[in-house]
Protein backbone atom coordinates (compact mmCIF):
# COMPACT_ATOMS: atom_id res chain seq x y z
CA UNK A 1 25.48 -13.55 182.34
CA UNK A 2 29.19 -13.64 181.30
CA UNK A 3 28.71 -17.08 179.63
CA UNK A 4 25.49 -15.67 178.22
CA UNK A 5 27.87 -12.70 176.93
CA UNK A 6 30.91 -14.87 175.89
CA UNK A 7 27.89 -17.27 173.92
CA UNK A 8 26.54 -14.36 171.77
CA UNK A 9 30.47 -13.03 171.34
CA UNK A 10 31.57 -16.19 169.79
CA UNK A 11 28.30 -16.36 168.01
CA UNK A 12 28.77 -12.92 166.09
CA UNK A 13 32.49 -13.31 165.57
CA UNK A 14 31.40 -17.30 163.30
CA UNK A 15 28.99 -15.05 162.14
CA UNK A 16 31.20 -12.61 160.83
CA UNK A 17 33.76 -14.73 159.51
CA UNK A 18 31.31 -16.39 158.28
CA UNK A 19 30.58 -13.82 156.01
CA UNK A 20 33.67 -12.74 155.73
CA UNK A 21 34.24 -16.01 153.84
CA UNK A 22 31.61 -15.70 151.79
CA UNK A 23 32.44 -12.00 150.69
CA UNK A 24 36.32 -12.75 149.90
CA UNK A 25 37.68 -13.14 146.24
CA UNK A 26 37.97 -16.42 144.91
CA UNK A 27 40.62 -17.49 142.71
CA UNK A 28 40.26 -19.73 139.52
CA UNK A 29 41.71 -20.37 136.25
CA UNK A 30 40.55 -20.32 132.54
CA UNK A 31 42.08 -21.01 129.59
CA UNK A 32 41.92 -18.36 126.71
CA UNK A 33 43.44 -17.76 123.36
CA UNK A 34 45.11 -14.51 122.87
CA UNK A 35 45.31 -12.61 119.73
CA UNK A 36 49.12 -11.60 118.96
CA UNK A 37 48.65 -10.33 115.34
CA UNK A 38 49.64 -7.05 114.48
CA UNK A 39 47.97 -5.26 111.77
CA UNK A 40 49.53 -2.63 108.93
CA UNK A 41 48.61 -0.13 106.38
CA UNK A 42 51.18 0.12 103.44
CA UNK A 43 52.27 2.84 101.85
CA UNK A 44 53.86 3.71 98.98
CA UNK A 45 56.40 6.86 99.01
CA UNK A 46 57.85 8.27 96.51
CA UNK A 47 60.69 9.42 95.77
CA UNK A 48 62.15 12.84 97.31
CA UNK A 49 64.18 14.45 94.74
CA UNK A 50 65.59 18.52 95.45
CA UNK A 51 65.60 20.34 92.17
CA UNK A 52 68.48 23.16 91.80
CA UNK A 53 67.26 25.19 89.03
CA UNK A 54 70.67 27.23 89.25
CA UNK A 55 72.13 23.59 89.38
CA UNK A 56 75.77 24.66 86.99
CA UNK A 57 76.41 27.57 85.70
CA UNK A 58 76.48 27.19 81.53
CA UNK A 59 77.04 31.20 80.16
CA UNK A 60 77.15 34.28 83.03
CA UNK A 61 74.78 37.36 82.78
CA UNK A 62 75.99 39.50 80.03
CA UNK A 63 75.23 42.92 77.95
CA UNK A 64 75.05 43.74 74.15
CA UNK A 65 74.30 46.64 71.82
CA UNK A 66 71.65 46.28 69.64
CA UNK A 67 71.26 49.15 66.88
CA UNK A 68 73.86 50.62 64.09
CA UNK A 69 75.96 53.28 66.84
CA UNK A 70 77.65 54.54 63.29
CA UNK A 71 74.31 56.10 62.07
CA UNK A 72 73.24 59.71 62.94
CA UNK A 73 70.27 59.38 65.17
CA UNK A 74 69.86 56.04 65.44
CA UNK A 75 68.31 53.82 68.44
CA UNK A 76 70.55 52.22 70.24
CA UNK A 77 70.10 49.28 72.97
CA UNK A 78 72.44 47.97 75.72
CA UNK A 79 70.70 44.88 76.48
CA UNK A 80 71.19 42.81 78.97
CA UNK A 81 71.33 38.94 78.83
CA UNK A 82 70.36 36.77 81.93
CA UNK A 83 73.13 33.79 82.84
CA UNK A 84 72.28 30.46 81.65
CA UNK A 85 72.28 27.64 84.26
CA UNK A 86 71.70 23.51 83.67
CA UNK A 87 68.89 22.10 86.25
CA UNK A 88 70.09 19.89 88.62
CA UNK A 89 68.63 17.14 90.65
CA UNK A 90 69.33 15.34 94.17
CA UNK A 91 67.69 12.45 95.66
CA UNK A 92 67.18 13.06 99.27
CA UNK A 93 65.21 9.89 99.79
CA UNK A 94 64.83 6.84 97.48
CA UNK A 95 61.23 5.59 96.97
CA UNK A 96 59.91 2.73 99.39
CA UNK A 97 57.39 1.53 101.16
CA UNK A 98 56.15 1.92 104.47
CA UNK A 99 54.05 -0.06 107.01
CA UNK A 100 51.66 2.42 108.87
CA UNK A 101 50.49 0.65 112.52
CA UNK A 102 46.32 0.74 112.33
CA UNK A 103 43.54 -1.55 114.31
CA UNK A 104 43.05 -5.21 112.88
CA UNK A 105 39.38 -4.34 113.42
């Protein structure tokens, strides 16, 4: 009975790696072409100016009286007079173009 044993152990152990065999990964090799292209959006921006509108001062705030003060009952007016200023401008960032990453679809 042991050889009988020892018999049906080596049987299921080639059975097992028998399977085992059959059930591993195999390896192998293929050739493929691979698609390196890169694909963009452009974009135009423009440019990025900053507008001072109290850019240089051209005449301060002043007053004035309006009306004849030498007449006897007469209207008179102290106006007032907002300054004068010259609009200024800055370019923060010139105008360019951009490429914006997307899918080459």
């Amino acid at each position: 009975m042991t050889a009988l044993s020892a018999g049906l152990f080596l049987g299921a152990f080639s059975a097992v790696t028998g399977f085992s065999t059959d059930a591993e990964a195999r390896t192998y090799t293929k050739s493929r072409y691979v698609n390196n292209d890169r694909c963009y959006r452009v974009k135009r921006i423009p440019q990025l100016v900053e507008v001072d509108t109290m850019g240089k001062l051209l005449r301060g705030s002043s007053r004035s009286w309006v009306g004849n003060a030498q007449r006897h009952g007469a209207l008179v007016i102290d106006r007032y007079h907002d300054p004068v200023y010259i609009q200024t401008e800055r370019v923060l960032e010139d105008q360019h173009v951009t490429l914006v990453p997307v899918s080459c679809r």
